[in-house]
PDB file of N, CA and C in Angstrom:
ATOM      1  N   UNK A   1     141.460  71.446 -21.732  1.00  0.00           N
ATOM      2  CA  UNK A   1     141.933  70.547 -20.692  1.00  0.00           C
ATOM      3  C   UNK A   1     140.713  69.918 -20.031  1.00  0.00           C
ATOM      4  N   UNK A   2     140.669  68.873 -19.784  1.00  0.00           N
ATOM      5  CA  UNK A   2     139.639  67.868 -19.119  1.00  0.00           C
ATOM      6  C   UNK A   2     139.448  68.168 -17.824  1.00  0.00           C
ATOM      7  N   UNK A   3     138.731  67.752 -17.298  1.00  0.00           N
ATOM      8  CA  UNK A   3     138.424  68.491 -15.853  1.00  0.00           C
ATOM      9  C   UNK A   3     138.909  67.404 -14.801  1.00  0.00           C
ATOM     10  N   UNK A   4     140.196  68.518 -14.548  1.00  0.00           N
ATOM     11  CA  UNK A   4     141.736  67.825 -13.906  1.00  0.00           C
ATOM     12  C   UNK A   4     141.634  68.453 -12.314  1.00  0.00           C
ATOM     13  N   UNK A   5     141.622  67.964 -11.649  1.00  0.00           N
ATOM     14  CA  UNK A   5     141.893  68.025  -9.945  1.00  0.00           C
ATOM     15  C   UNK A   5     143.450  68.708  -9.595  1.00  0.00           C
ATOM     16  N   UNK A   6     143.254  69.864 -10.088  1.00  0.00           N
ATOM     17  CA  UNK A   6     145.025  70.510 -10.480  1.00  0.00           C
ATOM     18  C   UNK A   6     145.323  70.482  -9.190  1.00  0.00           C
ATOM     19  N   UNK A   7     145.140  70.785  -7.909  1.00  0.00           N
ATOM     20  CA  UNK A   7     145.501  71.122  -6.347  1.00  0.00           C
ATOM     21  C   UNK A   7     146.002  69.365  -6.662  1.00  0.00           C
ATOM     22  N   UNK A   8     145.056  68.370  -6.621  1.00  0.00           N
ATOM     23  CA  UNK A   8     145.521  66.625  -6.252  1.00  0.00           C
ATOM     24  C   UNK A   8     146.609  66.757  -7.084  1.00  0.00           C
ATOM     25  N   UNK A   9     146.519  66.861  -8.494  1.00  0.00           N
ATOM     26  CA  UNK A   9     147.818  66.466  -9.297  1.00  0.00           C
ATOM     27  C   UNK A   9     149.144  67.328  -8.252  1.00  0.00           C
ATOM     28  N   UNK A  10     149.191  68.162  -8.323  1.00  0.00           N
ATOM     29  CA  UNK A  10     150.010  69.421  -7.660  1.00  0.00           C
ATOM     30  C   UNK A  10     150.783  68.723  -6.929  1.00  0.00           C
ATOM     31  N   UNK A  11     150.062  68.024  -5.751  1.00  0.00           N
ATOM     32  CA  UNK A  11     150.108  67.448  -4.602  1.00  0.00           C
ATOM     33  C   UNK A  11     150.953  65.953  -4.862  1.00  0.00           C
ATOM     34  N   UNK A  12     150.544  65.540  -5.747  1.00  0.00           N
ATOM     35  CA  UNK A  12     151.037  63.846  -6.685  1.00  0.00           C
ATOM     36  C   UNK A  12     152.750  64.221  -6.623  1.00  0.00           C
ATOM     37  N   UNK A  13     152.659  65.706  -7.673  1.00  0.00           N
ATOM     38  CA  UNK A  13     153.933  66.305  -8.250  1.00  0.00           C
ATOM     39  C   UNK A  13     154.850  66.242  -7.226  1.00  0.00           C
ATOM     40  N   UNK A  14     154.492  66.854  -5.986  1.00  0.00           N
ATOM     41  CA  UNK A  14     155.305  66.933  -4.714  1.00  0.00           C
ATOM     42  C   UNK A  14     155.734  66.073  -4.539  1.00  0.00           C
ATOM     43  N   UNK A  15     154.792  65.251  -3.536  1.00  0.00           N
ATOM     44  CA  UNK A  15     154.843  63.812  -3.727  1.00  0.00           C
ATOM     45  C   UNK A  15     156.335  62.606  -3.908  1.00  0.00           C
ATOM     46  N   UNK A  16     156.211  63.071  -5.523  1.00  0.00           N
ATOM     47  CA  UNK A  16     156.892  62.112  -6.457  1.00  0.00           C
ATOM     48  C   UNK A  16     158.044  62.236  -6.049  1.00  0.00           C
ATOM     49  N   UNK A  17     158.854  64.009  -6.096  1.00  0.00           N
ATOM     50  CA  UNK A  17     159.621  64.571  -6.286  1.00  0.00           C
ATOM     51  C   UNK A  17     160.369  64.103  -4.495  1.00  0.00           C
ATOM     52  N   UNK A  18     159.719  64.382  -3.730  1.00  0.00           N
ATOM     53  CA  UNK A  18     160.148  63.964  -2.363  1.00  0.00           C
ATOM     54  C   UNK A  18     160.490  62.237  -2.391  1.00  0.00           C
ATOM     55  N   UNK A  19     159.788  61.423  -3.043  1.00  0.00           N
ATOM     56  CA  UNK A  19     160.388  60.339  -3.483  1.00  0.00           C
ATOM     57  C   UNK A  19     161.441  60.145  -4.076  1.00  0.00           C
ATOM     58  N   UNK A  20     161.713  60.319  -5.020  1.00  0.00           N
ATOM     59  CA  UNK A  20     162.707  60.120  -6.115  1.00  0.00           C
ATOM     60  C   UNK A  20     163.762  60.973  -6.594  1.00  0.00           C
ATOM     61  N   UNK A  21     163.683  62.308  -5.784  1.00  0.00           N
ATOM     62  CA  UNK A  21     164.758  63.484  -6.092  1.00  0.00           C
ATOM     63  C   UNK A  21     164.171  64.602  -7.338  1.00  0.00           C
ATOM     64  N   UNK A  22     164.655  65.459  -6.944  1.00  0.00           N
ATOM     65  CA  UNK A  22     164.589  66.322  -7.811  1.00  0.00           C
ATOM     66  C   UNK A  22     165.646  66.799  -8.941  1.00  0.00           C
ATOM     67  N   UNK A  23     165.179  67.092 -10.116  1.00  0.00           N
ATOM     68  CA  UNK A  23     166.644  67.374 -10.922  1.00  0.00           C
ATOM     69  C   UNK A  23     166.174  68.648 -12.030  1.00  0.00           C
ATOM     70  N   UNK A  24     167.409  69.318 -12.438  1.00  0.00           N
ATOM     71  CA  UNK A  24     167.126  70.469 -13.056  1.00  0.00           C
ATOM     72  C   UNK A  24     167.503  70.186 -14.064  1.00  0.00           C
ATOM     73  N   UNK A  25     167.228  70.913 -14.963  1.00  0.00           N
ATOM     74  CA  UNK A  25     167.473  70.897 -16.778  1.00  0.00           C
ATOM     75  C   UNK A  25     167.016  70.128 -17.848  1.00  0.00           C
ATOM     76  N   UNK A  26     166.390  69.190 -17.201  1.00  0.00           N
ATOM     77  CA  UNK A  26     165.707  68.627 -18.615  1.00  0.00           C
ATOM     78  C   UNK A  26     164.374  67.774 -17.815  1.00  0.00           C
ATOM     79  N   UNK A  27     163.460  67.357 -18.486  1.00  0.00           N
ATOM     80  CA  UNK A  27     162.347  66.240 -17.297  1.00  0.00           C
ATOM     81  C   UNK A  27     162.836  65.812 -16.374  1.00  0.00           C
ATOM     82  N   UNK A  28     163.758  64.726 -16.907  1.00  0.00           N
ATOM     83  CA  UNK A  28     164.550  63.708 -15.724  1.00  0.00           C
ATOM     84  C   UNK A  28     166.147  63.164 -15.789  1.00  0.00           C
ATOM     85  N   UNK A  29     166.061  62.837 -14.922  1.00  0.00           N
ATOM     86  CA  UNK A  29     167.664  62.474 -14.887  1.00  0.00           C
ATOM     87  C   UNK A  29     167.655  61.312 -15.796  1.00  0.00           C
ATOM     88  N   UNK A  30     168.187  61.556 -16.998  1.00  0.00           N
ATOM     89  CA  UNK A  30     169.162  60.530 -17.872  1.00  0.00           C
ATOM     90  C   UNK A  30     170.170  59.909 -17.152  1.00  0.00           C
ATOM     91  N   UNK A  31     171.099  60.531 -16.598  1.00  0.00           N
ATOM     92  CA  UNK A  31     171.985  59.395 -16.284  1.00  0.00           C
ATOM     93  C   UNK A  31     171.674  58.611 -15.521  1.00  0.00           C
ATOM     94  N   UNK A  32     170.240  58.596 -14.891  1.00  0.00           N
ATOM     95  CA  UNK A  32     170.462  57.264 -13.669  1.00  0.00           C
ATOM     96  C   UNK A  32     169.666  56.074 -14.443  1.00  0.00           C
ATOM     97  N   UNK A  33     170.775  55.765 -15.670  1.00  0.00           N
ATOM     98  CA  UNK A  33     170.609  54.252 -16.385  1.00  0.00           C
ATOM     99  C   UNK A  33     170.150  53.178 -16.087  1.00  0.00           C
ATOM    100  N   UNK A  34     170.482  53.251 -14.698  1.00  0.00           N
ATOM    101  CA  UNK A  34     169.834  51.771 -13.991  1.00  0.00           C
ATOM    102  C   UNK A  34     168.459  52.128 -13.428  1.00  0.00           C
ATOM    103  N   UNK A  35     167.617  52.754 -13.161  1.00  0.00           N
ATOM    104  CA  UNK A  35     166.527  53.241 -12.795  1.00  0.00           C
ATOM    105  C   UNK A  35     164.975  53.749 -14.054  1.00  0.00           C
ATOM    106  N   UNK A  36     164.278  52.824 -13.720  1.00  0.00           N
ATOM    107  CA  UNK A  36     163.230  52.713 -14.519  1.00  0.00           C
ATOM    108  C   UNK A  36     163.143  54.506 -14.653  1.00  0.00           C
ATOM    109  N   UNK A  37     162.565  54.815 -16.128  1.00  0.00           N
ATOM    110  CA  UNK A  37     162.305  56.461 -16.058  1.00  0.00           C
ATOM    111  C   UNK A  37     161.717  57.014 -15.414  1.00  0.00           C
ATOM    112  N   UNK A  38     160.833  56.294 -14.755  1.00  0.00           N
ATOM    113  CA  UNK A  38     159.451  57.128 -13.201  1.00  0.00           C
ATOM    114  C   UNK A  38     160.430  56.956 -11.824  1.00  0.00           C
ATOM    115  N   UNK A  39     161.416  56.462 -11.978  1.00  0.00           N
ATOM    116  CA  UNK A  39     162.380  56.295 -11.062  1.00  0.00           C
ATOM    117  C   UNK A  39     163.170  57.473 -10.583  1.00  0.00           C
ATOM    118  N   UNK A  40     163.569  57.811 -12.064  1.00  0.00           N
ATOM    119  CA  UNK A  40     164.661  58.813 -12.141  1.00  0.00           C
ATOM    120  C   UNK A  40     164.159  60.180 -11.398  1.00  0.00           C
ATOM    121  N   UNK A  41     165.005  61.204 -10.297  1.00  0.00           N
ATOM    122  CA  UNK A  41     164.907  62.299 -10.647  1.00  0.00           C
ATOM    123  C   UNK A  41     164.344  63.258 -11.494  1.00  0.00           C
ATOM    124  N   UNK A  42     163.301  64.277 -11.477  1.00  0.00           N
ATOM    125  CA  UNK A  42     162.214  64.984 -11.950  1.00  0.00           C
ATOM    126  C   UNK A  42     162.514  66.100 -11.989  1.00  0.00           C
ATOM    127  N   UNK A  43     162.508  67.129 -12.758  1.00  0.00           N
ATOM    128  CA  UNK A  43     162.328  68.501 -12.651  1.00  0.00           C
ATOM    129  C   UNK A  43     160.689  68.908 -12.284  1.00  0.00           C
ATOM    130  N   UNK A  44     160.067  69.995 -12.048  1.00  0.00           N
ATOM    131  CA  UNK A  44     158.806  70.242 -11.509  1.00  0.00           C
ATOM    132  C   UNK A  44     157.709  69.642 -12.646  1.00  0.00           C
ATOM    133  N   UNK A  45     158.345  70.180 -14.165  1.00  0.00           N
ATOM    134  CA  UNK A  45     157.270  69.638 -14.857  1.00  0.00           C
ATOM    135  C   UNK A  45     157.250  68.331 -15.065  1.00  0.00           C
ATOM    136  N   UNK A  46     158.268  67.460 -14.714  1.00  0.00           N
ATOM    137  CA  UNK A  46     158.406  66.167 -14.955  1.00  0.00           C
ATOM    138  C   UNK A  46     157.751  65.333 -14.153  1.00  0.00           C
ATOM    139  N   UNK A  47     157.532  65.983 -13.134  1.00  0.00           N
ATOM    140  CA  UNK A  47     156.678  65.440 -11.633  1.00  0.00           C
ATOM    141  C   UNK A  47     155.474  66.039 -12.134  1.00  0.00           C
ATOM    142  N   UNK A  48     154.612  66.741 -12.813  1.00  0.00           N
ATOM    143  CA  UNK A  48     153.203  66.872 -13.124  1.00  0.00           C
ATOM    144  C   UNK A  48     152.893  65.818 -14.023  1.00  0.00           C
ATOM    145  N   UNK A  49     154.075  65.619 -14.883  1.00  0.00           N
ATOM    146  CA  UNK A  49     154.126  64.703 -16.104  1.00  0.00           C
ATOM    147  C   UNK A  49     153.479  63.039 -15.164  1.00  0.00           C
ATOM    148  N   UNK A  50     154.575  63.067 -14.296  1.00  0.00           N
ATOM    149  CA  UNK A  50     154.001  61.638 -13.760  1.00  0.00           C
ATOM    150  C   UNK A  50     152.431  61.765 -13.200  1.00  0.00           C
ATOM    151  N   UNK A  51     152.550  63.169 -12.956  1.00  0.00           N
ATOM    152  CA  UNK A  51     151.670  62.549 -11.900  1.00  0.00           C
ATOM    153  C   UNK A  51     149.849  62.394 -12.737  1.00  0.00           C
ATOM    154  N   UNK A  52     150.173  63.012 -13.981  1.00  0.00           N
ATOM    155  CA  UNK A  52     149.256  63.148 -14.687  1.00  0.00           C
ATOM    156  C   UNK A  52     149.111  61.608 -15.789  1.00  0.00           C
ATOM    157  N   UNK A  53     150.575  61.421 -15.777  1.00  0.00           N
ATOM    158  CA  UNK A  53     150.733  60.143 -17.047  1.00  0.00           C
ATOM    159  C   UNK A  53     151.341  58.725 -16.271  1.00  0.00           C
ATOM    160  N   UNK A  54     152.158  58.812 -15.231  1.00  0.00           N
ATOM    161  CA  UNK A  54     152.980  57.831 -14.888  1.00  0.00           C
ATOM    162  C   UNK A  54     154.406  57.618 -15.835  1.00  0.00           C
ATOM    163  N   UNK A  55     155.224  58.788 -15.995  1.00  0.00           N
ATOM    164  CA  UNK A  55     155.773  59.375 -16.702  1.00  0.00           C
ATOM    165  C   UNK A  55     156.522  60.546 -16.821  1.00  0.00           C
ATOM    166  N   UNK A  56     157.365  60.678 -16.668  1.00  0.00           N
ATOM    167  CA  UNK A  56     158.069  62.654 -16.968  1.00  0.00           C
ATOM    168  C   UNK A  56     157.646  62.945 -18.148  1.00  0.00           C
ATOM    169  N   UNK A  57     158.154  61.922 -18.954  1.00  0.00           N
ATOM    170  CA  UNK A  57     157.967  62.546 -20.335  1.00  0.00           C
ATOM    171  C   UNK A  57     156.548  63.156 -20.907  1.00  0.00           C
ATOM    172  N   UNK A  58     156.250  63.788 -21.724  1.00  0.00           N
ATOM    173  CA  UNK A  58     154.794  64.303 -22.589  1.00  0.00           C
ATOM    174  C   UNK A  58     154.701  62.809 -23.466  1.00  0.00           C
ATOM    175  N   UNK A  59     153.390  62.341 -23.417  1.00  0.00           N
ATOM    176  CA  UNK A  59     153.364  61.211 -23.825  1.00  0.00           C
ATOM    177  C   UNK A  59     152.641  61.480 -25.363  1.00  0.00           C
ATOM    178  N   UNK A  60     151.647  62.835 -25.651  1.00  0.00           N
ATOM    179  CA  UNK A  60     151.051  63.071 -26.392  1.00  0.00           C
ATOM    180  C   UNK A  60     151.281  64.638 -26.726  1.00  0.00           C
ATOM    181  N   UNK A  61     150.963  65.413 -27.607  1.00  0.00           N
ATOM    182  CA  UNK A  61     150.459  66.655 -27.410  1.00  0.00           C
ATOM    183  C   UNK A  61     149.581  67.155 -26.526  1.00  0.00           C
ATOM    184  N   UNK A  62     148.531  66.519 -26.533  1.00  0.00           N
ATOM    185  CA  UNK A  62     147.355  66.988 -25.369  1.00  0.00           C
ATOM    186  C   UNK A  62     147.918  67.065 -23.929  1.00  0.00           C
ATOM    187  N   UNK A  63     148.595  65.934 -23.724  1.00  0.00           N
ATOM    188  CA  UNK A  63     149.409  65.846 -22.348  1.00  0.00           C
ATOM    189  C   UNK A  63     150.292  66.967 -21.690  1.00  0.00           C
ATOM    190  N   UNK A  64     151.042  67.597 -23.277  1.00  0.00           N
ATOM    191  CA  UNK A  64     152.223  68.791 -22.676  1.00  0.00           C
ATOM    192  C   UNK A  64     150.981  69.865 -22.421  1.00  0.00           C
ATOM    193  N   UNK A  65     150.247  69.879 -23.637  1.00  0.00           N
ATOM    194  CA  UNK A  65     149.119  71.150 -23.285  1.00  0.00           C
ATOM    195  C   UNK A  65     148.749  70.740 -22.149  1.00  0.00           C
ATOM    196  N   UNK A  66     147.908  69.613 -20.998  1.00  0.00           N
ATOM    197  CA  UNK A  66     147.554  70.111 -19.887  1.00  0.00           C
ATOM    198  C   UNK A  66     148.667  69.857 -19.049  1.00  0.00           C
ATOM    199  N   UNK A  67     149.964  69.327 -19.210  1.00  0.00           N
ATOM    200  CA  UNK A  67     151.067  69.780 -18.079  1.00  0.00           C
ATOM    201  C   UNK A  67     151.003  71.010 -18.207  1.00  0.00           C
ATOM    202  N   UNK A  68     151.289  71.982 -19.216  1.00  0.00           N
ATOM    203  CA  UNK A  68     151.925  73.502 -19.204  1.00  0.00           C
ATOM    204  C   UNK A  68     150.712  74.337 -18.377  1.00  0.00           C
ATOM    205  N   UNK A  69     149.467  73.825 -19.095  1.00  0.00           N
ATOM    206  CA  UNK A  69     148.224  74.397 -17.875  1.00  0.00           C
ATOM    207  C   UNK A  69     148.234  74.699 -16.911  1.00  0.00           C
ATOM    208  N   UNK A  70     148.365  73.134 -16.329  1.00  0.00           N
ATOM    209  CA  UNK A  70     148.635  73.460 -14.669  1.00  0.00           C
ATOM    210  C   UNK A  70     150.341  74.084 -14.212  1.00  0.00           C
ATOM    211  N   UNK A  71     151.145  74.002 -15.067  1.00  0.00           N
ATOM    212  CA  UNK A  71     152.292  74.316 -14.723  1.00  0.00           C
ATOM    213  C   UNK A  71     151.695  76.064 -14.829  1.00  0.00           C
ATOM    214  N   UNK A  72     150.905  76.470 -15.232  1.00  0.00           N
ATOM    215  CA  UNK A  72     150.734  77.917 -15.580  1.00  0.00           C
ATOM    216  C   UNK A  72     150.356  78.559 -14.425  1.00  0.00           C
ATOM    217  N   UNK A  73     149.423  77.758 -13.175  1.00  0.00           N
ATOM    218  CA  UNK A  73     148.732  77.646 -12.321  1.00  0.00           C
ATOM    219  C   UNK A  73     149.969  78.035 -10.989  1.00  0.00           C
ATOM    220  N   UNK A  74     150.663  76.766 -11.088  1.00  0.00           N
ATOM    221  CA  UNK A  74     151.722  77.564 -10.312  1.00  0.00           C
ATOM    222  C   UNK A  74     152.651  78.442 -11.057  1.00  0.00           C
ATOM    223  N   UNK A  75     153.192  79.214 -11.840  1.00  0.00           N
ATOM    224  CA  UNK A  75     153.413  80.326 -12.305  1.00  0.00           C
ATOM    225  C   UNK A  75     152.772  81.665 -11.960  1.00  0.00           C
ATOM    226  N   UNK A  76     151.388  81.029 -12.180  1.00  0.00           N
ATOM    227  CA  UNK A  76     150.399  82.551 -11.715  1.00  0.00           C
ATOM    228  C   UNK A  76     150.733  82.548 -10.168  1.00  0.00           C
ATOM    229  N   UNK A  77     150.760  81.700  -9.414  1.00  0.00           N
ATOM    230  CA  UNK A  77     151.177  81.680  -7.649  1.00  0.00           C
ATOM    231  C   UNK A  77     152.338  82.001  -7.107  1.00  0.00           C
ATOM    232  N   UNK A  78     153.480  81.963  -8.256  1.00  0.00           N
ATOM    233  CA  UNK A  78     155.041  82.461  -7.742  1.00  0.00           C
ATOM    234  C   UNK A  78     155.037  84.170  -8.652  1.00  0.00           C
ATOM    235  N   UNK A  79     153.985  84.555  -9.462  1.00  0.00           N
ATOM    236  CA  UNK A  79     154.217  86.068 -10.116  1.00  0.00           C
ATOM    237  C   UNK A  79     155.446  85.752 -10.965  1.00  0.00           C
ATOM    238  N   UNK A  80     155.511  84.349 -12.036  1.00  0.00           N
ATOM    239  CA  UNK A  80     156.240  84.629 -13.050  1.00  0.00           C
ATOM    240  C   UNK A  80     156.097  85.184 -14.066  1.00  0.00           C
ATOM    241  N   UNK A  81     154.766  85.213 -14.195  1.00  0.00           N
ATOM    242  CA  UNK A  81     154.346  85.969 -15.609  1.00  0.00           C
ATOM    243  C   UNK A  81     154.434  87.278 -15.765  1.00  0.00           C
ATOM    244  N   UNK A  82     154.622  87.554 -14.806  1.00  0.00           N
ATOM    245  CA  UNK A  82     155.395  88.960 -14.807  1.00  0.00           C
ATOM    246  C   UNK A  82     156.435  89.826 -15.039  1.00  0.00           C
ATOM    247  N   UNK A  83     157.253  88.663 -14.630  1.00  0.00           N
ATOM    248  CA  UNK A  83     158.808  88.391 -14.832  1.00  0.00           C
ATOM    249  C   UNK A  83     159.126  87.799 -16.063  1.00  0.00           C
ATOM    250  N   UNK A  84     158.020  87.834 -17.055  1.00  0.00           N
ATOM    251  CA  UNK A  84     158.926  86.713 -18.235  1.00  0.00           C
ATOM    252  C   UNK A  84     159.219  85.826 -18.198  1.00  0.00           C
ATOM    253  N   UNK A  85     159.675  84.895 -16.999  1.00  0.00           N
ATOM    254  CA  UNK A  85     159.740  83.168 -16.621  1.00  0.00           C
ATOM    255  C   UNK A  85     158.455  82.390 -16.715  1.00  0.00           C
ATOM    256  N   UNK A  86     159.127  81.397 -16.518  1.00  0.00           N
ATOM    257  CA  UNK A  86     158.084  80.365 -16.464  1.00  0.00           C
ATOM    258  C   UNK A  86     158.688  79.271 -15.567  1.00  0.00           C
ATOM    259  N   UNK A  87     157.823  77.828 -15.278  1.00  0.00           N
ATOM    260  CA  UNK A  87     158.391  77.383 -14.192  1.00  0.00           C
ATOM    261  C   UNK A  87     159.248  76.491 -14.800  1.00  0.00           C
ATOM    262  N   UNK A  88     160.187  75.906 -15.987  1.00  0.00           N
ATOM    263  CA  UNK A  88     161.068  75.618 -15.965  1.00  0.00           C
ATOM    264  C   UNK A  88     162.159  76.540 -15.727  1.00  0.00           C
ATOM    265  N   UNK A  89     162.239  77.626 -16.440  1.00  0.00           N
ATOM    266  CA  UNK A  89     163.112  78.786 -15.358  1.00  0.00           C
ATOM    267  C   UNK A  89     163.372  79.007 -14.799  1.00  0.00           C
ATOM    268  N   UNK A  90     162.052  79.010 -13.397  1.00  0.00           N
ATOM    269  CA  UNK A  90     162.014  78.758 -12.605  1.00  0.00           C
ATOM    270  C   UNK A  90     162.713  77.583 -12.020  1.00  0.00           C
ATOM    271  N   UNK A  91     162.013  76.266 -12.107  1.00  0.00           N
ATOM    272  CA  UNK A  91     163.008  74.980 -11.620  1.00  0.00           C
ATOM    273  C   UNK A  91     164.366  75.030 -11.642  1.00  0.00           C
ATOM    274  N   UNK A  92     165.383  75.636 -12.729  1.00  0.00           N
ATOM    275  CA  UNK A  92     166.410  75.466 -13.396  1.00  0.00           C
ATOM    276  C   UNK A  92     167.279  76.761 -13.062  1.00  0.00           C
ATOM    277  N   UNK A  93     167.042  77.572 -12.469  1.00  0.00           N
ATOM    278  CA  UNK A  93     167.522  78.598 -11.887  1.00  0.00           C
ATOM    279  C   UNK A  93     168.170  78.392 -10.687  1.00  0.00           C
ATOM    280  N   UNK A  94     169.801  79.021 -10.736  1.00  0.00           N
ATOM    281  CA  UNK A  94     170.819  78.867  -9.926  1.00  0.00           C
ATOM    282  C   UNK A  94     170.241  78.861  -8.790  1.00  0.00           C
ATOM    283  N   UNK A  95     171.346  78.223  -7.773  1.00  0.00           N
ATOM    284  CA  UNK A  95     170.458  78.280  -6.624  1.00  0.00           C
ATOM    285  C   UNK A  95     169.039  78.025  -5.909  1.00  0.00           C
ATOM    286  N   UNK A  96     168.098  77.544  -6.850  1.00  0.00           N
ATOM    287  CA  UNK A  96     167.365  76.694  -6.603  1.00  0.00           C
ATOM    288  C   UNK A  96     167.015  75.553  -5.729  1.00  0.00           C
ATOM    289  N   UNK A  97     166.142  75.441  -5.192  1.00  0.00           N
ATOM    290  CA  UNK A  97     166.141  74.221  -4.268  1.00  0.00           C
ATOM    291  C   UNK A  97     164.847  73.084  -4.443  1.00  0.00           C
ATOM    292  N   UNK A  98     165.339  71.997  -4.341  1.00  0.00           N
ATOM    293  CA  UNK A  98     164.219  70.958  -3.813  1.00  0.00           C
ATOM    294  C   UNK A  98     162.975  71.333  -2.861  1.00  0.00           C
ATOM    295  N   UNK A  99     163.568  72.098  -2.016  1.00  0.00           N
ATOM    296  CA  UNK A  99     162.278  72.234  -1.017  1.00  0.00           C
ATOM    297  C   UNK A  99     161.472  73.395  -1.193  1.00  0.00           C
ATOM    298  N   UNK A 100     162.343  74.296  -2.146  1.00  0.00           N
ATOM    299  CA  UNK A 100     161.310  75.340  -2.719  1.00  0.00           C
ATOM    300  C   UNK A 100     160.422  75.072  -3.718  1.00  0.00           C
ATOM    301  N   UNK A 101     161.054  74.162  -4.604  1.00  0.00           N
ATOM    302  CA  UNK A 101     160.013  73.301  -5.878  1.00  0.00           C
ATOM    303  C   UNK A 101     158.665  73.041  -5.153  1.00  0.00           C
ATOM    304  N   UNK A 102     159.167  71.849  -3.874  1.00  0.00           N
ATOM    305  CA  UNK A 102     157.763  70.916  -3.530  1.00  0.00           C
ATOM    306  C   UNK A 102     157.043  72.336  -3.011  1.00  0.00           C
ATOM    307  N   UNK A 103     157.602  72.749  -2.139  1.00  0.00           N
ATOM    308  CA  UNK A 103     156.859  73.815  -0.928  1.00  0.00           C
ATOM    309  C   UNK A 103     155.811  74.535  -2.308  1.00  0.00           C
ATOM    310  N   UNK A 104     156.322  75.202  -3.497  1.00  0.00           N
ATOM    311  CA  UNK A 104     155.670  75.787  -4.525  1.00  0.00           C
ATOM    312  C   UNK A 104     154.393  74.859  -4.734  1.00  0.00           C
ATOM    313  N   UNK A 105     155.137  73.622  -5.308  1.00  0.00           N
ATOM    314  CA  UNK A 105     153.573  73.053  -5.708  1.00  0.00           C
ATOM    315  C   UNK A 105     152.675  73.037  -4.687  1.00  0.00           C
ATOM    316  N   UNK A 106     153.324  72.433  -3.709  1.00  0.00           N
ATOM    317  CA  UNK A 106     151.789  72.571  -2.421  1.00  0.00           C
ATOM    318  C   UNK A 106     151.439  73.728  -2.040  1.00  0.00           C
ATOM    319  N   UNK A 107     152.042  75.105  -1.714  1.00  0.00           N
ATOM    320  CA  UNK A 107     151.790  75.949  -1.977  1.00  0.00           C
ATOM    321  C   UNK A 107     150.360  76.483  -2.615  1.00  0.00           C
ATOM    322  N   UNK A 108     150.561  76.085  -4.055  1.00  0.00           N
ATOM    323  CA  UNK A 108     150.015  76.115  -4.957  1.00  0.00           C
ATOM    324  C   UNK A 108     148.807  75.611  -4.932  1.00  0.00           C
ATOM    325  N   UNK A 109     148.745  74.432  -4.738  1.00  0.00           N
ATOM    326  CA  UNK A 109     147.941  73.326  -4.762  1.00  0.00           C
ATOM    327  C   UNK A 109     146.499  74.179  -3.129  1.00  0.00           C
ATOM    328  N   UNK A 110     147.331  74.368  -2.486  1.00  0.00           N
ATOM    329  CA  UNK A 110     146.867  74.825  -1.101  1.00  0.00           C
ATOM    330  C   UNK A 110     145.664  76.152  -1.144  1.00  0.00           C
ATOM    331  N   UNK A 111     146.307  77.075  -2.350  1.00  0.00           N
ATOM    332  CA  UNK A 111     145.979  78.236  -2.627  1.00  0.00           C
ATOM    333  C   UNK A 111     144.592  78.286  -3.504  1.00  0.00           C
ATOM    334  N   UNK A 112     145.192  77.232  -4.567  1.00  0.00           N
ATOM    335  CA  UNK A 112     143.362  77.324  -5.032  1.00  0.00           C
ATOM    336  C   UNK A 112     142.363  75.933  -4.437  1.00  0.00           C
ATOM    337  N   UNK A 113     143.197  75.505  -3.555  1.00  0.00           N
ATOM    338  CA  UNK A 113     141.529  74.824  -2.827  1.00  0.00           C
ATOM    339  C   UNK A 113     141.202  75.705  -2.207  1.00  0.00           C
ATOM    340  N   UNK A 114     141.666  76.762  -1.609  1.00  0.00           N
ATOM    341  CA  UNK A 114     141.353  78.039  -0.612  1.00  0.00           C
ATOM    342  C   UNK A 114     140.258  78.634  -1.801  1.00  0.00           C
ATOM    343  N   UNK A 115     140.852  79.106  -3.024  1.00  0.00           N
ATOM    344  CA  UNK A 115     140.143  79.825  -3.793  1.00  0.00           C
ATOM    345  C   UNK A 115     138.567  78.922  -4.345  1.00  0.00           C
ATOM    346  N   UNK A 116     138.523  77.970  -4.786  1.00  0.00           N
ATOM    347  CA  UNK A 116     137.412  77.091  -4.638  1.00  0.00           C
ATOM    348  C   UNK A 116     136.547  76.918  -3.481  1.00  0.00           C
ATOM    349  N   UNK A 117     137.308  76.870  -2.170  1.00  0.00           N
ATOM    350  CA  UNK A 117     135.856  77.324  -1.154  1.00  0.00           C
ATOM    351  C   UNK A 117     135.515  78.739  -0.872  1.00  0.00           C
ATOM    352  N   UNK A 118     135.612  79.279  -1.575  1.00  0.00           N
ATOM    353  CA  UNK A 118     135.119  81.188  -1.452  1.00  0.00           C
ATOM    354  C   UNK A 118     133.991  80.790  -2.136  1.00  0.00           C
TER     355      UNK A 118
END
């Protein structure tokens, strides 16, 4: 992975998602037909996707490899890897919320600029 500003992207992800809605189960909301695809509703990785590509979608291989990266980043910050999840699981899990998604990424994002000034 290229040397990516994961806390800024993180932060983009939020961002987006507070813009445009959040959505579970797949990148983005398909049905909203009338709405350009950066338009549509995002699941968490779909909002790294943009915020890395201008885009939900993986535009390349290299691209999903450094979405899943940083998606790993917040994983290691919620203790999924522990649990066997990951953060679409995460995202897509009953009861789930919008404001727990963003709060995660910034969260996240928050945690290793902390860890970078040590």
């Amino acid at each position: 992975m290229a040397d990516l500003d994961i806390p800024a992207i993180l932060d983009r992800a939020a961002d987006h998602i507070d813009r445009v809605g959040w959505h579970q189960g797949s990148l983005y909301d398909s049905t909203q037909s009338d709405e350009a695809v950066i338009d549509c509703r995002v699941c968490a990785i779909g909002a790294i996707n943009v915020a890395l590509h201008s885009t939900p979608n993986f535009p390349d291989v290299q691209a999903e490899a450094d979405a899943h990266d940083i998606a790993a980043a917040v994983e290691e910050f919620l203790g999924l890897s522990s649990e066997g999840a990951d953060l679409p699981d995460w995202n897509d899990a009953d009861g789930r919320t919008q404001a727990e998604v963003t709060a995660a990424l910034r969260d996240t994002a928050d945690s290793l600029r902390t860890e970078a000034s040590r």
